[in-house]
PDB file of N, CA and C in Angstrom:
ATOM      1  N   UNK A   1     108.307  89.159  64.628  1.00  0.00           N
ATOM      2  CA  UNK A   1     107.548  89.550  65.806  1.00  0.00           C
ATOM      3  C   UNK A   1     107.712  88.527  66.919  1.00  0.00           C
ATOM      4  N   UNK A   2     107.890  87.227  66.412  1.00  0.00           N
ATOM      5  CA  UNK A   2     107.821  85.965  67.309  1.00  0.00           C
ATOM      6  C   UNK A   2     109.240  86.438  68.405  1.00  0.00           C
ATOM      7  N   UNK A   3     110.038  86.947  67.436  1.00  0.00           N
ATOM      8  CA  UNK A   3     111.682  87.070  68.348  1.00  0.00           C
ATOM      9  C   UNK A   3     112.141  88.082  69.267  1.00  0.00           C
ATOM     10  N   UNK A   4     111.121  88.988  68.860  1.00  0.00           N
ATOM     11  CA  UNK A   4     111.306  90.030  69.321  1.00  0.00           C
ATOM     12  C   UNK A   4     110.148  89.658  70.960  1.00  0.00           C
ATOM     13  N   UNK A   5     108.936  89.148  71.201  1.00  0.00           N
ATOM     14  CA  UNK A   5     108.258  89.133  72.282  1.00  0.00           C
ATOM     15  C   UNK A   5     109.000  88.067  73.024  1.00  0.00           C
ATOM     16  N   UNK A   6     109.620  86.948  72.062  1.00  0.00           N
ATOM     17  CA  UNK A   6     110.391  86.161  72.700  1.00  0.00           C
ATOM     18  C   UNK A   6     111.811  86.870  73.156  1.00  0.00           C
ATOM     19  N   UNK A   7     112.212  87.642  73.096  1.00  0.00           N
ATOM     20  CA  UNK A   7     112.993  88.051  73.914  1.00  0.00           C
ATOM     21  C   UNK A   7     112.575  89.676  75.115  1.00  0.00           C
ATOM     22  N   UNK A   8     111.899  89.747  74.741  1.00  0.00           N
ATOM     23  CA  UNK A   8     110.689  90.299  75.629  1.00  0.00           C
ATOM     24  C   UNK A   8     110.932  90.133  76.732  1.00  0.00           C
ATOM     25  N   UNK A   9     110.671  88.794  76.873  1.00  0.00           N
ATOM     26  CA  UNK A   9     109.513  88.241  78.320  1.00  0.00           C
ATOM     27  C   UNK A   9     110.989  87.727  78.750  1.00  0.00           C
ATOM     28  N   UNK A  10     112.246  86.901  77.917  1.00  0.00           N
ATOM     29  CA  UNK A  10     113.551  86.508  78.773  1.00  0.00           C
ATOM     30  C   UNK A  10     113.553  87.936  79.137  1.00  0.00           C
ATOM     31  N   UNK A  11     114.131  89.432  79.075  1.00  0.00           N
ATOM     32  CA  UNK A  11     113.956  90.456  79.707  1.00  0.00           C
ATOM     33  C   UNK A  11     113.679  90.645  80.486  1.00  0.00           C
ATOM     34  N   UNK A  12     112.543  90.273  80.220  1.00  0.00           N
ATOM     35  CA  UNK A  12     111.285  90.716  82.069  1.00  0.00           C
ATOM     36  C   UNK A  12     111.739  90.220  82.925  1.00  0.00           C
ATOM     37  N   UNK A  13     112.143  88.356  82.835  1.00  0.00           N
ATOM     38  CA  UNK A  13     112.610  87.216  83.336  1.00  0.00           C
ATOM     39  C   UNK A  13     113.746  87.407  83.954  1.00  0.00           C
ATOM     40  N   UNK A  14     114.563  88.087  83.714  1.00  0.00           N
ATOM     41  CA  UNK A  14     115.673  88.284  84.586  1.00  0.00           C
ATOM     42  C   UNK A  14     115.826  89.953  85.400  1.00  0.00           C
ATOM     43  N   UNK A  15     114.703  90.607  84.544  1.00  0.00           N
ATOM     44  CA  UNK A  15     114.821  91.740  85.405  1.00  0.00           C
ATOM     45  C   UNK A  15     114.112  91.353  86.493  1.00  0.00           C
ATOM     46  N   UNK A  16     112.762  90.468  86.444  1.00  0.00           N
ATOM     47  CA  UNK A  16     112.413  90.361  87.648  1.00  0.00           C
ATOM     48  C   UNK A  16     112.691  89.338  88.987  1.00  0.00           C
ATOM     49  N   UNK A  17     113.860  88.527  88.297  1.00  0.00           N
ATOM     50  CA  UNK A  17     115.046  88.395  89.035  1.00  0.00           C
ATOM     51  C   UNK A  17     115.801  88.467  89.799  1.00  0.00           C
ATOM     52  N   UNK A  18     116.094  89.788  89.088  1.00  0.00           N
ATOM     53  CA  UNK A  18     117.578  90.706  89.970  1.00  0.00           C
ATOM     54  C   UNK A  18     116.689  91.569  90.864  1.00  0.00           C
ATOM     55  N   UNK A  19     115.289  92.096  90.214  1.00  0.00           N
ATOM     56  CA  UNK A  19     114.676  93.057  91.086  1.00  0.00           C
ATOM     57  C   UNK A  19     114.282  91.930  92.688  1.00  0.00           C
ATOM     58  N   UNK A  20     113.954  90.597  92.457  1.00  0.00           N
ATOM     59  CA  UNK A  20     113.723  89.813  93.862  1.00  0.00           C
ATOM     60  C   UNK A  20     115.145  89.615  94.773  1.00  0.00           C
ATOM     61  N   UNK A  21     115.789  89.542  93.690  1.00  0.00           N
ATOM     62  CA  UNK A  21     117.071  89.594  94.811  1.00  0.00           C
ATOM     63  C   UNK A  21     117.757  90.705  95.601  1.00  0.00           C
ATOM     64  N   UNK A  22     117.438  91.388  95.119  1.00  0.00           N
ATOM     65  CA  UNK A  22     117.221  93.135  95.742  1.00  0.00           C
ATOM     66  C   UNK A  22     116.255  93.293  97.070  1.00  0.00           C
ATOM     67  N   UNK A  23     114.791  92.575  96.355  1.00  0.00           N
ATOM     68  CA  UNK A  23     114.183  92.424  97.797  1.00  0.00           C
ATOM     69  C   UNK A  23     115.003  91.512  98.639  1.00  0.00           C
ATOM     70  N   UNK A  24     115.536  90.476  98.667  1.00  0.00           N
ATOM     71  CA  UNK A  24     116.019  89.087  99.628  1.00  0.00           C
ATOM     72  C   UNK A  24     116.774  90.057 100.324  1.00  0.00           C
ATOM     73  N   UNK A  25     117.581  91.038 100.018  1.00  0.00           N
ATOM     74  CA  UNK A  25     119.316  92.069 100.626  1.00  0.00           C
ATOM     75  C   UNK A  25     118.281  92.983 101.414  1.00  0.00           C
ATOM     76  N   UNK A  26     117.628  93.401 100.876  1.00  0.00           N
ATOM     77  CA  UNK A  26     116.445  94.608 101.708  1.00  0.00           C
ATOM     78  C   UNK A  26     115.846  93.852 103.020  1.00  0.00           C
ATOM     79  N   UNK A  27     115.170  93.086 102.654  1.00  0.00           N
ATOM     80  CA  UNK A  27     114.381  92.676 103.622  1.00  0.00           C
ATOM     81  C   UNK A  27     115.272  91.999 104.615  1.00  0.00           C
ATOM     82  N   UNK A  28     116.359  91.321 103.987  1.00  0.00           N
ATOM     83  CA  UNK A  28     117.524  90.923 105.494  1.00  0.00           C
ATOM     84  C   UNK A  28     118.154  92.112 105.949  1.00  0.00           C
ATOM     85  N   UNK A  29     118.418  93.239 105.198  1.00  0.00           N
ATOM     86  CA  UNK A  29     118.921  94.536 106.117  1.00  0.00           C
ATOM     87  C   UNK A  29     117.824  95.158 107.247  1.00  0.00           C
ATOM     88  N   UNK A  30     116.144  95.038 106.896  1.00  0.00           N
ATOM     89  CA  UNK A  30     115.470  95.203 107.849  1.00  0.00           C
ATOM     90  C   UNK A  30     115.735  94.010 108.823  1.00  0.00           C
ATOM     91  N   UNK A  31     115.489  93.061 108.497  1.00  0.00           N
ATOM     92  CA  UNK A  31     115.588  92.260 109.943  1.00  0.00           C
ATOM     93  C   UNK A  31     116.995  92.765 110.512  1.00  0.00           C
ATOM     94  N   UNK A  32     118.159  93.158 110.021  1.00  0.00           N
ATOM     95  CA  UNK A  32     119.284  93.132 110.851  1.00  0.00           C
ATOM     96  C   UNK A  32     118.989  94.204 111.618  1.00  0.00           C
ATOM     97  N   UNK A  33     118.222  95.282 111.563  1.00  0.00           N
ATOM     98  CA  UNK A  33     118.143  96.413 112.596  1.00  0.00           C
ATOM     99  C   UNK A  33     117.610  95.845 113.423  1.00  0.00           C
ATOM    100  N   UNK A  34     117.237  94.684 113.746  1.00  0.00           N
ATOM    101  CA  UNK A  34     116.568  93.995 115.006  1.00  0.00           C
ATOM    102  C   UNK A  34     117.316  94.045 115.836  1.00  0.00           C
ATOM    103  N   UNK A  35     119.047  93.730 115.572  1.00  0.00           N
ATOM    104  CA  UNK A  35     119.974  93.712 116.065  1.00  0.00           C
ATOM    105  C   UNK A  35     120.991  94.722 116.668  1.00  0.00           C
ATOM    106  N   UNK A  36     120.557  96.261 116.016  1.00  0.00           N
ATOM    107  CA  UNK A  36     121.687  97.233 116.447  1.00  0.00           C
ATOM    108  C   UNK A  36     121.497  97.844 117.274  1.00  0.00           C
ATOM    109  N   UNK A  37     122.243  98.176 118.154  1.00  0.00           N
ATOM    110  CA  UNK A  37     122.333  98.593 119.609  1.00  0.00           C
ATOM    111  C   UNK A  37     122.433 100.368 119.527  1.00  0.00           C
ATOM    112  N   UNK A  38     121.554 100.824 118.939  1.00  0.00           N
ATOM    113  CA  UNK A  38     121.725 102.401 118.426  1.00  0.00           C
ATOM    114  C   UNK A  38     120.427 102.884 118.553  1.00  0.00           C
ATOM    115  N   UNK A  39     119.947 104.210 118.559  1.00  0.00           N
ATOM    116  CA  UNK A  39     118.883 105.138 119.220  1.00  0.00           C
ATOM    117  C   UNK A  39     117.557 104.880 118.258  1.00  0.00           C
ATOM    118  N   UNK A  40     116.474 104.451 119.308  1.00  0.00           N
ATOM    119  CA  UNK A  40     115.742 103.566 118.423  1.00  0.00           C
ATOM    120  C   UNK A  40     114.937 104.541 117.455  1.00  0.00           C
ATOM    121  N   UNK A  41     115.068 105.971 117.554  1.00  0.00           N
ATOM    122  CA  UNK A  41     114.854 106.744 115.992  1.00  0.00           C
ATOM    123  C   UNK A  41     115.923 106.678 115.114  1.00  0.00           C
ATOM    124  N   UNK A  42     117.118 106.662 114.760  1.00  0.00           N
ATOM    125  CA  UNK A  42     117.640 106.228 113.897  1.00  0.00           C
ATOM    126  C   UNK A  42     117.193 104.589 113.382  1.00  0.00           C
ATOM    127  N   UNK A  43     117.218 103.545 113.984  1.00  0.00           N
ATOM    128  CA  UNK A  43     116.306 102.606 113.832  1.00  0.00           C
ATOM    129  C   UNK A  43     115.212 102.464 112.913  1.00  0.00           C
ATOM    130  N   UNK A  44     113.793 103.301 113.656  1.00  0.00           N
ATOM    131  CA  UNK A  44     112.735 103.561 113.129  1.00  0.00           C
ATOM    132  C   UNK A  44     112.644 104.331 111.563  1.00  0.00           C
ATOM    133  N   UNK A  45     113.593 105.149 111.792  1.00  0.00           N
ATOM    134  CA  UNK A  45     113.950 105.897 110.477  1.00  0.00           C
ATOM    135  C   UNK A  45     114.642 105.107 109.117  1.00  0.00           C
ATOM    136  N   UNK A  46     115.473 103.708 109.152  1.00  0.00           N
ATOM    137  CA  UNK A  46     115.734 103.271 108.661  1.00  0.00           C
ATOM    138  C   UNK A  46     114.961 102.149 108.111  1.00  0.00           C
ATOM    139  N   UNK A  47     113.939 101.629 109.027  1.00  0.00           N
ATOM    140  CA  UNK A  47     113.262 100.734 108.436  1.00  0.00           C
ATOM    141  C   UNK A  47     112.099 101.235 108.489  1.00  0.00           C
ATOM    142  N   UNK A  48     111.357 102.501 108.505  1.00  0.00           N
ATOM    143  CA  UNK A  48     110.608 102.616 107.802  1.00  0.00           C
ATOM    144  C   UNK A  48     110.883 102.883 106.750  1.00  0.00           C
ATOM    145  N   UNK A  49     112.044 103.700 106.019  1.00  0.00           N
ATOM    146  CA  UNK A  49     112.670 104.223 104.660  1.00  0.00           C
ATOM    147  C   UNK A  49     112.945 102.420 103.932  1.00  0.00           C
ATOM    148  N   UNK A  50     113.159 101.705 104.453  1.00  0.00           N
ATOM    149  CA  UNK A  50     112.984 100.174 103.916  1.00  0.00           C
ATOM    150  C   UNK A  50     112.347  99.673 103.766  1.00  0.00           C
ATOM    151  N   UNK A  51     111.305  99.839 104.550  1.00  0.00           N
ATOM    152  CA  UNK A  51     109.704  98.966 104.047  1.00  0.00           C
ATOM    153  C   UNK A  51     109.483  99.747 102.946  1.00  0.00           C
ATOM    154  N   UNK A  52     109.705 101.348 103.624  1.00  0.00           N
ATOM    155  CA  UNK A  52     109.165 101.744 101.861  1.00  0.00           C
ATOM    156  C   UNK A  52     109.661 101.241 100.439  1.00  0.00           C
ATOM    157  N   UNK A  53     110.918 101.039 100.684  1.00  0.00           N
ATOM    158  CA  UNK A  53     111.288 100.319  99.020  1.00  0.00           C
ATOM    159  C   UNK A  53     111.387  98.955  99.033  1.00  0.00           C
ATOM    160  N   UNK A  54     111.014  98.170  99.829  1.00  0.00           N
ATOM    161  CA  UNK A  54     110.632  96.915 100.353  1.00  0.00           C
ATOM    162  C   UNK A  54     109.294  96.673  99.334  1.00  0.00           C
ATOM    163  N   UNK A  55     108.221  97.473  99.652  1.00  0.00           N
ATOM    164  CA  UNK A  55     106.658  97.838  99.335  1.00  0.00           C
ATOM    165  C   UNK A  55     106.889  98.090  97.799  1.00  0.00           C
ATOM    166  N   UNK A  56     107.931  98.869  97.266  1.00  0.00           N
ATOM    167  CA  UNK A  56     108.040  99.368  96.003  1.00  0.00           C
ATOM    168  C   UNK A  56     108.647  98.474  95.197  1.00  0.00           C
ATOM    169  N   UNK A  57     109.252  97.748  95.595  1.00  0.00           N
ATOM    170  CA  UNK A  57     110.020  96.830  94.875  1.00  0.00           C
ATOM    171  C   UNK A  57     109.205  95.495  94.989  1.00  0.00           C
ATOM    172  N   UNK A  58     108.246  95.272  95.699  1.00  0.00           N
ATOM    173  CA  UNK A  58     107.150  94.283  95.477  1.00  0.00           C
ATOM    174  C   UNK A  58     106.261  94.590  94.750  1.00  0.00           C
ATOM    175  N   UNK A  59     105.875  95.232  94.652  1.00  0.00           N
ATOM    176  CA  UNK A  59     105.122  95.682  93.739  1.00  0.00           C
ATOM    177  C   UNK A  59     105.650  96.386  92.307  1.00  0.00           C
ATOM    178  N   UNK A  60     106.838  96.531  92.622  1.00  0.00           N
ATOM    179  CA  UNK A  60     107.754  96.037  90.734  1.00  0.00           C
ATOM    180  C   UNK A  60     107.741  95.092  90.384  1.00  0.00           C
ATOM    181  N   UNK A  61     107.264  94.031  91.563  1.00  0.00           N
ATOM    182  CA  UNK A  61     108.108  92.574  90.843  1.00  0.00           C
ATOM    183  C   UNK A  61     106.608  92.236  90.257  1.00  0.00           C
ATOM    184  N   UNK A  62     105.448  92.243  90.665  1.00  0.00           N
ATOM    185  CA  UNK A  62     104.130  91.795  90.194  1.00  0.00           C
ATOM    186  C   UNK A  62     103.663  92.962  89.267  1.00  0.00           C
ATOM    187  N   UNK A  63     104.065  93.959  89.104  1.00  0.00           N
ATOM    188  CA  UNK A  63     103.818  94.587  87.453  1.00  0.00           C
ATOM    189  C   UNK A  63     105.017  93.949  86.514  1.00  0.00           C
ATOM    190  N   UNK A  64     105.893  93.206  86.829  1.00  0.00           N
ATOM    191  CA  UNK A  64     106.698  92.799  86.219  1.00  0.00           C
ATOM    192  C   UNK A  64     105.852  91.142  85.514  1.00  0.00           C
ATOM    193  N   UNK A  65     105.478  90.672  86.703  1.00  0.00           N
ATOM    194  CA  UNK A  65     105.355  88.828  86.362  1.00  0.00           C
ATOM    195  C   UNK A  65     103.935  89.625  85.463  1.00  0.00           C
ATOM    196  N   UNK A  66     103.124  90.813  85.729  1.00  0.00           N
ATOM    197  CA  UNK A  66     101.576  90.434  84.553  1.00  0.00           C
ATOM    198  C   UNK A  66     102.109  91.215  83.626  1.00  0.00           C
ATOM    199  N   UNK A  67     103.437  91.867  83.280  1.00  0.00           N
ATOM    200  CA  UNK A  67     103.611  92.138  81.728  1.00  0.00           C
ATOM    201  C   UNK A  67     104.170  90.940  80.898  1.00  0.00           C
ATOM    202  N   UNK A  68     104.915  89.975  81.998  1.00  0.00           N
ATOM    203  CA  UNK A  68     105.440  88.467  81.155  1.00  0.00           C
ATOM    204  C   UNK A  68     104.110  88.089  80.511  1.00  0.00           C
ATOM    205  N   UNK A  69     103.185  87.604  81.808  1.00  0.00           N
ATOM    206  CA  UNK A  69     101.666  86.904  81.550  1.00  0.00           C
ATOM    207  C   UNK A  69     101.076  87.774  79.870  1.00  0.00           C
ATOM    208  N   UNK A  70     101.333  88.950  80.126  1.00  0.00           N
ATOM    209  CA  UNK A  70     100.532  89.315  79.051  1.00  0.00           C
ATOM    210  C   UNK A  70     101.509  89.443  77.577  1.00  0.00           C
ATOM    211  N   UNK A  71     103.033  88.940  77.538  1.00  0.00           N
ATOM    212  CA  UNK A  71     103.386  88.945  76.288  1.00  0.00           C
ATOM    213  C   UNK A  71     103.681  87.309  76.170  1.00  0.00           C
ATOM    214  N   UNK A  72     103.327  86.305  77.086  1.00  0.00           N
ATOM    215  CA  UNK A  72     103.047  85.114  76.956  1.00  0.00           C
ATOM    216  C   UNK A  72     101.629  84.909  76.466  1.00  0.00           C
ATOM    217  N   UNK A  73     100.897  85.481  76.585  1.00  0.00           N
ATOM    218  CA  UNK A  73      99.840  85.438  76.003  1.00  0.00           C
ATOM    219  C   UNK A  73      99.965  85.868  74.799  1.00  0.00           C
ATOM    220  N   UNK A  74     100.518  87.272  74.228  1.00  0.00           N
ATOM    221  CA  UNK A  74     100.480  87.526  72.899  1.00  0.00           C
ATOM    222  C   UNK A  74     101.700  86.113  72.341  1.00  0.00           C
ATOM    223  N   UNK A  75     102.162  85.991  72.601  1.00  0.00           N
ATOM    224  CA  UNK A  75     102.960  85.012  72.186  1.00  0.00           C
ATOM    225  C   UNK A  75     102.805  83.538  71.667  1.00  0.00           C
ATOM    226  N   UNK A  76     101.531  83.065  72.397  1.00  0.00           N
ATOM    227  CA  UNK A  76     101.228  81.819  72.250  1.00  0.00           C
ATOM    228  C   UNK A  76      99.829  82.016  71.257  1.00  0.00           C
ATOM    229  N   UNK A  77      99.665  83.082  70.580  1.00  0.00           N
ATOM    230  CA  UNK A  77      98.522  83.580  69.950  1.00  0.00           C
ATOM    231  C   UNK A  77      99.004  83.151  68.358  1.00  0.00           C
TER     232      UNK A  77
END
């Protein structure tokens, strides 16, 4: 049981990882529409469709860190 939660939580650990580095590419593709010289509804349309998975993917990453918390807890039990 010990090996199995212990590899658990490395799991979580790198999924929630790759899932932040996903946000870092997202959230610099919103700031780059700061920059494009194109019709500011295409614009608007793009970064609101980005915040939205901006929003979703933050909030993957913190159901992610309290399922670690909670098999670090079963773990150290």
């Amino acid at each position: 049981m010990e090996s199995y939660l212990k590899e658990s939580i490395h799991d979580l650990i790198h999924l929630r990882t790759n899932v932040f580095s996903v946000v870092i590419v997202l959230t610099g593709g919103l700031c780059s529409l700061l920059f494009m010289n194109s019709l500011p509804l295409y614009v608007f349309i793009f970064a609101a469709f980005g915040a939205y998975l901006d929003i979703l993917f933050i909030g993957n990453i913190l159901e992610l860190t309290n399922k670690i918390e909670i098999y670090r807890k079963e773990f150290k039990k």
